[in-house]
Protein backbone atom coordinates (compact mmCIF):
# COMPACT_ATOMS: atom_id res chain seq x y z
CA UNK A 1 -13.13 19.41 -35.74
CA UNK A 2 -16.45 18.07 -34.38
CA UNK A 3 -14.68 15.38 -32.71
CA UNK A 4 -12.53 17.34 -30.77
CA UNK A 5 -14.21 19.99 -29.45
CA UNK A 6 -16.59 17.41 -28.60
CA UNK A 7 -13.85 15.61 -26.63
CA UNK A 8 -13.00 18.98 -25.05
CA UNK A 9 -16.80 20.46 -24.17
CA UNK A 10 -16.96 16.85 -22.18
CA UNK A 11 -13.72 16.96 -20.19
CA UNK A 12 -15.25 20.31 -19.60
CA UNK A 13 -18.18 18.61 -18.02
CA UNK A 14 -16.90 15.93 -16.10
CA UNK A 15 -14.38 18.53 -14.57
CA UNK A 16 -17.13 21.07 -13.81
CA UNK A 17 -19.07 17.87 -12.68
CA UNK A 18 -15.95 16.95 -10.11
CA UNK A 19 -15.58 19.83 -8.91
CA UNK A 20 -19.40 20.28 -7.55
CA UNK A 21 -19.13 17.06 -6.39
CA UNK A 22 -15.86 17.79 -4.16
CA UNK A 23 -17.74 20.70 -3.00
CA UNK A 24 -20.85 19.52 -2.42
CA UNK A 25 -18.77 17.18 0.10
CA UNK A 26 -16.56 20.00 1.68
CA UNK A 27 -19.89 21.60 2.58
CA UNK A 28 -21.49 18.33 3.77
CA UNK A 29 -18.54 17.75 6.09
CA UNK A 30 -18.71 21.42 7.61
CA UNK A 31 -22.42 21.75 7.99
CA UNK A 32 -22.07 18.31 9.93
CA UNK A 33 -19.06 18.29 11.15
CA UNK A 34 -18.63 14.32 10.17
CA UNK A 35 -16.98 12.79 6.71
CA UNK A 36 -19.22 12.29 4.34
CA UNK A 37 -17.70 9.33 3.08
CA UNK A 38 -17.17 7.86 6.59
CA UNK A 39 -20.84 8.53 7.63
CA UNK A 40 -21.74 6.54 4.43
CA UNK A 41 -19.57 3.49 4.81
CA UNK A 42 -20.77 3.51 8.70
CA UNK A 43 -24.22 3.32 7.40
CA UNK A 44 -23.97 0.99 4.83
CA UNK A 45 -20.57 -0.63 3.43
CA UNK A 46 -21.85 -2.27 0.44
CA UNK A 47 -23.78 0.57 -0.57
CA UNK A 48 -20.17 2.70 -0.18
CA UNK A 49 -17.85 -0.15 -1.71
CA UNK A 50 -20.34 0.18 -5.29
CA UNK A 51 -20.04 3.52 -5.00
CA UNK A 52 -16.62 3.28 -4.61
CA UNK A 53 -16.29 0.85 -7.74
CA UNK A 54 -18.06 2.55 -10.12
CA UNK A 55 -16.29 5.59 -9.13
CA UNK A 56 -12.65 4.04 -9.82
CA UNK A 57 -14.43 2.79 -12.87
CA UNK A 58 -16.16 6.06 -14.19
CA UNK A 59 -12.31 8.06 -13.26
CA UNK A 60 -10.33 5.43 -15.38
CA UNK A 61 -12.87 6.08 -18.42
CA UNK A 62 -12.10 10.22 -17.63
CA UNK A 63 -8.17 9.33 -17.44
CA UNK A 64 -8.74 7.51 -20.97
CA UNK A 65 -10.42 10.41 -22.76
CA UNK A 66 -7.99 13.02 -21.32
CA UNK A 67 -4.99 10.89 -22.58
CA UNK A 68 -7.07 10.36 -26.17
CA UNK A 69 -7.12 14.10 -26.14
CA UNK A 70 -3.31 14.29 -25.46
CA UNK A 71 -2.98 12.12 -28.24
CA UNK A 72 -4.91 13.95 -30.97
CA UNK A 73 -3.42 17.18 -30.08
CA UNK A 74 0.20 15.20 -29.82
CA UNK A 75 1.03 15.73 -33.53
CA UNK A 76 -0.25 19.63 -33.67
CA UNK A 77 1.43 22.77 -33.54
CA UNK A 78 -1.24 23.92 -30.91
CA UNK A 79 0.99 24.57 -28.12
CA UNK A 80 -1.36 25.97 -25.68
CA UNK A 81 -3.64 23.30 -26.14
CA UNK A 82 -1.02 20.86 -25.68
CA UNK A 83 0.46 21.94 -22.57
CA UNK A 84 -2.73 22.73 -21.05
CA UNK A 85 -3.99 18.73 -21.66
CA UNK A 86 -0.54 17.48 -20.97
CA UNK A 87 -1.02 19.91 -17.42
CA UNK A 88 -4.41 18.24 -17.15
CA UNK A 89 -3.48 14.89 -17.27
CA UNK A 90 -0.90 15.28 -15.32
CA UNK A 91 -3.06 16.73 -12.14
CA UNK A 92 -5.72 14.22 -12.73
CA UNK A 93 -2.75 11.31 -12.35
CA UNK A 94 -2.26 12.80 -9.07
CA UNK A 95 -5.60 13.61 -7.23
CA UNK A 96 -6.43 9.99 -8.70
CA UNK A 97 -3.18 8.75 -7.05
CA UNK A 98 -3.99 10.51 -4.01
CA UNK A 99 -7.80 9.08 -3.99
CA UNK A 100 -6.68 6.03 -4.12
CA UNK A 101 -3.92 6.03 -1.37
CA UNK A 102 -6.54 7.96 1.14
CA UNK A 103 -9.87 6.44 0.20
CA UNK A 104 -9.88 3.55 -2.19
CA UNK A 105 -7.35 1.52 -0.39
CA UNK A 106 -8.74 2.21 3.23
CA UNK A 107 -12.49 1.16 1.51
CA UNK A 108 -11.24 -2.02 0.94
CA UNK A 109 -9.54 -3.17 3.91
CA UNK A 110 -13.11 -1.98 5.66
CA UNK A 111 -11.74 1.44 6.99
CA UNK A 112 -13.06 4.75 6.78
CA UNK A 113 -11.32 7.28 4.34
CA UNK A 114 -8.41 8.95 5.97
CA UNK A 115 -9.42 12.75 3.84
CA UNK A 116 -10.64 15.75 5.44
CA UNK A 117 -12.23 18.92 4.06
CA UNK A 118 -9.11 20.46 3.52
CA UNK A 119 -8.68 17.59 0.71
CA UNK A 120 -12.17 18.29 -1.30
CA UNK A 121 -10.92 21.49 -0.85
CA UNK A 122 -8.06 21.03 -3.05
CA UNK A 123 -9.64 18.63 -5.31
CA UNK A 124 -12.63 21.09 -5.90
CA UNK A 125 -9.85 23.76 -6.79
CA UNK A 126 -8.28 21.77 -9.07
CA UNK A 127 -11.33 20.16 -10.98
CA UNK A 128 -12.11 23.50 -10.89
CA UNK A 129 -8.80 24.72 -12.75
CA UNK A 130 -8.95 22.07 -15.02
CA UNK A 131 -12.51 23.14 -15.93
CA UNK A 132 -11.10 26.81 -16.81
CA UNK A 133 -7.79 25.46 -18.38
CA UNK A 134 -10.23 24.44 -21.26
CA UNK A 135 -10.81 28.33 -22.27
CA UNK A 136 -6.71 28.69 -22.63
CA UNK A 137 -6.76 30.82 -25.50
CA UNK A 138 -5.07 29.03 -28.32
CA UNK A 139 -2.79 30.92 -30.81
CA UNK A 140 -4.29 31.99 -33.96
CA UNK A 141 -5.17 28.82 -36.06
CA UNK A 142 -4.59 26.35 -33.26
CA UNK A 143 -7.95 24.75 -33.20
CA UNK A 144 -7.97 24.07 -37.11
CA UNK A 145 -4.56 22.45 -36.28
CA UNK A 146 -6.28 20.27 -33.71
CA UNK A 147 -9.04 19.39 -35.83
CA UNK A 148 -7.14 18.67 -38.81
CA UNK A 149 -5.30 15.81 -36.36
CA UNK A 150 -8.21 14.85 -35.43
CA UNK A 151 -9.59 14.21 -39.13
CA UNK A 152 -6.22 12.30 -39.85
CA UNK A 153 -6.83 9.77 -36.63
CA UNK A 154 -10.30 9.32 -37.57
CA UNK A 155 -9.34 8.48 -40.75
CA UNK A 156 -11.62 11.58 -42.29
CA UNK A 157 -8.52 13.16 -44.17
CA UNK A 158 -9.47 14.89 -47.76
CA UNK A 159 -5.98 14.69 -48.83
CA UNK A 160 -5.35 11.12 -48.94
CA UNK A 161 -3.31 9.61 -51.70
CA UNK A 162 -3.62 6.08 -53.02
């Protein structure tokens, strides 16, 4: 049980985590009126392309954990919990996708982001939904469900027979 609401309390931070970051970036762009990403890559591109690795790096790692928790709570009853990482996943697929259409791709052929506010906007929204999907409340006994999957993958089940 440890191991999931573990897995859960950190998707809760790295989505609370995105989302002040996308909106820490909406209000850089309208106190300044400029991109914050483009004013970065203006003033320095290698500087910007790291950042823009290790981003791409640290959001596969976050699309790995979500889709281990979609896995543990795969062979559960706990349907809330289910559709609520499968709805997860699912939205995090997409503002990745869309990252990497609109900023990734531009990075790397040496041109600035092609986003606006209205886009950290809507990622701050939905980091921020994601981040409050994680207090679904689950049907009575829906968590021991998950944790008893969780003790089976991990190879922690009491009820083993030889």
């Amino acid at each position: 049980m440890d191991a999931l609401l573990s897995i859960q309390k950190l998707l809760l931070a790295i989505n609370v985590y995105n989302a002040c970051y996308c909106a820490l970036l909406v209000v850089i762009n309208l106190w300044t009126g400029n991109e914050p990403m483009a004013s970065l890559q203006e003033s320095n591109e290698a500087d910007y392309l790291i950042l823009q690795f290790f981003k791409c790096a640290a959001y596969g790692a976050f699309i790995v954990i979500q889709v281990v928790h979609v896995c543990m709570l795969w062979s559960t009853r706990a349907e809330n919990m289910k559709v609520a990482a499968v709805g997860n996943l699912a939205l995090s697929l997409c503002i990745g996708f869309h990252y990497f259409i609109r900023v990734w791709s531009p990075a790397m052929e040496g041109h600035p982001p092609k986003t606006s506010a209205t886009s950290y906007t809507l990622y701050t929204t939905m980091f921020a939904a994601m981040a409050f999907s994680h207090y679904v409340k689950p049907d009575k006994g829906e968590r021991a469900m998950a944790a008893q999957a969780n003790a089976a993958m991990a190879g922690n089940d009491e009820n083993k027979q030889f």
